[in-house]
C-alpha atoms as a PDB file:
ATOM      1  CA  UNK A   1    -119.539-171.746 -64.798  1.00  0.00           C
ATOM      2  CA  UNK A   2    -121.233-170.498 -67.776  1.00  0.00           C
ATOM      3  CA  UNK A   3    -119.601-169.083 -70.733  1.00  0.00           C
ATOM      4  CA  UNK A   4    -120.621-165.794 -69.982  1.00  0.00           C
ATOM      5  CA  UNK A   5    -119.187-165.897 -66.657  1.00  0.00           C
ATOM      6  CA  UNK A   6    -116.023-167.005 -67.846  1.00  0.00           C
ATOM      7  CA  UNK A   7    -115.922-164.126 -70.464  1.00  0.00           C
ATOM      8  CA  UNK A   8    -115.953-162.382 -67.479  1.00  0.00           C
ATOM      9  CA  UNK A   9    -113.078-163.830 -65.380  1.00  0.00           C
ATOM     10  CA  UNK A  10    -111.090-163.797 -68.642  1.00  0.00           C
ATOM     11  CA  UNK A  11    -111.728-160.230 -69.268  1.00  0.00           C
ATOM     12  CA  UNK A  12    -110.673-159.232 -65.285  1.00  0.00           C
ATOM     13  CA  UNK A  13    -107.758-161.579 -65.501  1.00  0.00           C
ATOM     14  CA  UNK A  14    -106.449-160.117 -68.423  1.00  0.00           C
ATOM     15  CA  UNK A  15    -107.236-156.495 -67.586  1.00  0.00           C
ATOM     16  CA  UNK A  16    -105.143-157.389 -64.219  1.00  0.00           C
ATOM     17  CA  UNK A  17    -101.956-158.613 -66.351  1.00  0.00           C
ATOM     18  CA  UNK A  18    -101.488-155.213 -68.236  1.00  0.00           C
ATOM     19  CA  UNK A  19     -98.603-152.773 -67.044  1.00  0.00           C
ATOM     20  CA  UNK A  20    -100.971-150.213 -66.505  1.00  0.00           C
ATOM     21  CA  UNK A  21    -102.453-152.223 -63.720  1.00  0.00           C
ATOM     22  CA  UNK A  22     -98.718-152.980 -62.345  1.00  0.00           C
ATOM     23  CA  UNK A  23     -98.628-149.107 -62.134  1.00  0.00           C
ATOM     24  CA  UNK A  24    -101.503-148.777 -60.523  1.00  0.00           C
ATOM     25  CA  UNK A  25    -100.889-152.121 -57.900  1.00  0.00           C
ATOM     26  CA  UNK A  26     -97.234-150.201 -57.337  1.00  0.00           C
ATOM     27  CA  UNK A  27     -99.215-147.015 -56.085  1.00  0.00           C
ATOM     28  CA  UNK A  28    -101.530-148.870 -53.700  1.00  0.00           C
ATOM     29  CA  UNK A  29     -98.768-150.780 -52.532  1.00  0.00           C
ATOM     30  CA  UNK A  30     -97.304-147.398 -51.772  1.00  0.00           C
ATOM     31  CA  UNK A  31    -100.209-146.158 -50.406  1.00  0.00           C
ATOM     32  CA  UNK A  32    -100.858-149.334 -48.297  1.00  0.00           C
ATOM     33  CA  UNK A  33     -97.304-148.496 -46.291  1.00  0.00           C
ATOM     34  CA  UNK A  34     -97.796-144.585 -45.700  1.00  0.00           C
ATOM     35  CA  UNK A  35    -100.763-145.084 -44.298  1.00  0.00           C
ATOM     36  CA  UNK A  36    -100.179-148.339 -42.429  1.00  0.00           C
ATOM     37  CA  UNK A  37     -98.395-146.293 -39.542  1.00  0.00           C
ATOM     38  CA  UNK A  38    -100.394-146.684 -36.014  1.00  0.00           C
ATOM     39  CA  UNK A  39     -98.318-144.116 -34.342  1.00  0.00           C
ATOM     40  CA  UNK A  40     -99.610-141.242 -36.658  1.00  0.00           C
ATOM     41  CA  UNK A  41    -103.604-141.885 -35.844  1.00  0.00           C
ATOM     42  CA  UNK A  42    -104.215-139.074 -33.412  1.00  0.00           C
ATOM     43  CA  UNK A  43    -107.900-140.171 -31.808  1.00  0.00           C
ATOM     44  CA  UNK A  44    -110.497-143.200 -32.655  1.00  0.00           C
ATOM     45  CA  UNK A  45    -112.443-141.605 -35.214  1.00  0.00           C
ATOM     46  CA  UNK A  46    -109.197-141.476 -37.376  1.00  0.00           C
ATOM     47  CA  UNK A  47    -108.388-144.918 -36.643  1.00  0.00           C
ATOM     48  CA  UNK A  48    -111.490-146.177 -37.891  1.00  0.00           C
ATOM     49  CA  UNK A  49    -110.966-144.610 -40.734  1.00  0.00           C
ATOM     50  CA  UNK A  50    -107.466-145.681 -41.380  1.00  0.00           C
ATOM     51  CA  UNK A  51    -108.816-149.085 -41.222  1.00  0.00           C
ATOM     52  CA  UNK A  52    -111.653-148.833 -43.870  1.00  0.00           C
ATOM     53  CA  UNK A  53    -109.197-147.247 -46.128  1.00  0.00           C
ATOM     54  CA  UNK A  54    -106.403-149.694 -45.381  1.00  0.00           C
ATOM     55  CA  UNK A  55    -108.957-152.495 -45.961  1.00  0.00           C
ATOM     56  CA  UNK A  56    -110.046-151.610 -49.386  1.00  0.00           C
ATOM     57  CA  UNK A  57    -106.480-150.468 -50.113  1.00  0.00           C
ATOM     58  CA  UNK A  58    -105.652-154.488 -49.110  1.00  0.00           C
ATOM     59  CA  UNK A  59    -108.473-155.474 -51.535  1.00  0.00           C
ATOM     60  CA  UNK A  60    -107.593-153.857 -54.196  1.00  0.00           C
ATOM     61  CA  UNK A  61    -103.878-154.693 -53.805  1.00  0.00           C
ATOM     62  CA  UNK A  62    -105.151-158.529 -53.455  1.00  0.00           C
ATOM     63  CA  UNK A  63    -108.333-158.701 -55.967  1.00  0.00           C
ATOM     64  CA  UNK A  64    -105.951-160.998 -58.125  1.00  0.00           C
ATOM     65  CA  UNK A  65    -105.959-163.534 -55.495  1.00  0.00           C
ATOM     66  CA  UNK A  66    -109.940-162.802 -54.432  1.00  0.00           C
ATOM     67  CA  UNK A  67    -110.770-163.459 -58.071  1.00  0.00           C
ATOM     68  CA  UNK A  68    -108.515-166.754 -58.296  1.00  0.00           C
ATOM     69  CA  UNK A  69    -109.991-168.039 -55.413  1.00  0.00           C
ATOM     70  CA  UNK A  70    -114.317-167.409 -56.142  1.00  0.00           C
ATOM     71  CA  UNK A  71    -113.059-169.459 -59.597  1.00  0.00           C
ATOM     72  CA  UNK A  72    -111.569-172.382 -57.701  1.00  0.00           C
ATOM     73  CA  UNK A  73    -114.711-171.877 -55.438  1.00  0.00           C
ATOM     74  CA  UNK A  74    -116.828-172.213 -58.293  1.00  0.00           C
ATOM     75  CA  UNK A  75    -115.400-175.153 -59.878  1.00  0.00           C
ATOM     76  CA  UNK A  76    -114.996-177.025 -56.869  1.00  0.00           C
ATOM     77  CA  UNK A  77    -118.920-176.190 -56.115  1.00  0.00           C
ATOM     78  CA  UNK A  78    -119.555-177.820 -59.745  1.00  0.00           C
ATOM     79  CA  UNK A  79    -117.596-180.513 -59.497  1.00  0.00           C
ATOM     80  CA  UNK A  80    -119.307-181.257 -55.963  1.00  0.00           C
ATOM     81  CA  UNK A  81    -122.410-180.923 -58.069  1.00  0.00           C
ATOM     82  CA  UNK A  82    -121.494-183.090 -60.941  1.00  0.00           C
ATOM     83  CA  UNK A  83    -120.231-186.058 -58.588  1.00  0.00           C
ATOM     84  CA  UNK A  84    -123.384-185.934 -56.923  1.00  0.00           C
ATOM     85  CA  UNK A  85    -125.774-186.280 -59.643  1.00  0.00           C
ATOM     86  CA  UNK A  86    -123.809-189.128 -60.796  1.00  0.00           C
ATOM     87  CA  UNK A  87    -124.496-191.007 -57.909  1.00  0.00           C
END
């Protein structure tokens, strides 16, 4: 990973350690359980809806953990890389 790149992990990392982004996590957790209730969808169309939402809701609640896991990604693909241009 370049050092731009990293910059830019760095800079999402910390933004996601602030309290304002606890507040924020707090109220999609929130949201995340009122809307997680399959007895209130009335017909299909609504369903499919509660699910898009509910999925980016889930995102954003998680993007902590998506972001963690494309750096491992990348540094495992680099050290893949490295070993085999030693060989």
């Amino acid at each position: 990973m370049d050092i731009a790149e990293q910059n830019k992990y760095d800079t999402m990392f910390s933004t996601l350690s602030t309290e304002g982004w606890g507040i924020i996590k707090d109220r999609l957790l929130e949201m995340y359980t009122q809307q997680n209730n399959v007895l209130s969808i009335p017909d299909e169309k609504i369903f499919w809806q509660q699910r898009g939402s509910l999925s980016m809701l889930h995102f954003m609640i998680e993007i902590e953990q998506v972001l963690q896991n494309e750096v491992t990604q990348i540094n495992s693909q680099e050290g893949e890389e490295e070993d085999s241009s030693d060989d």
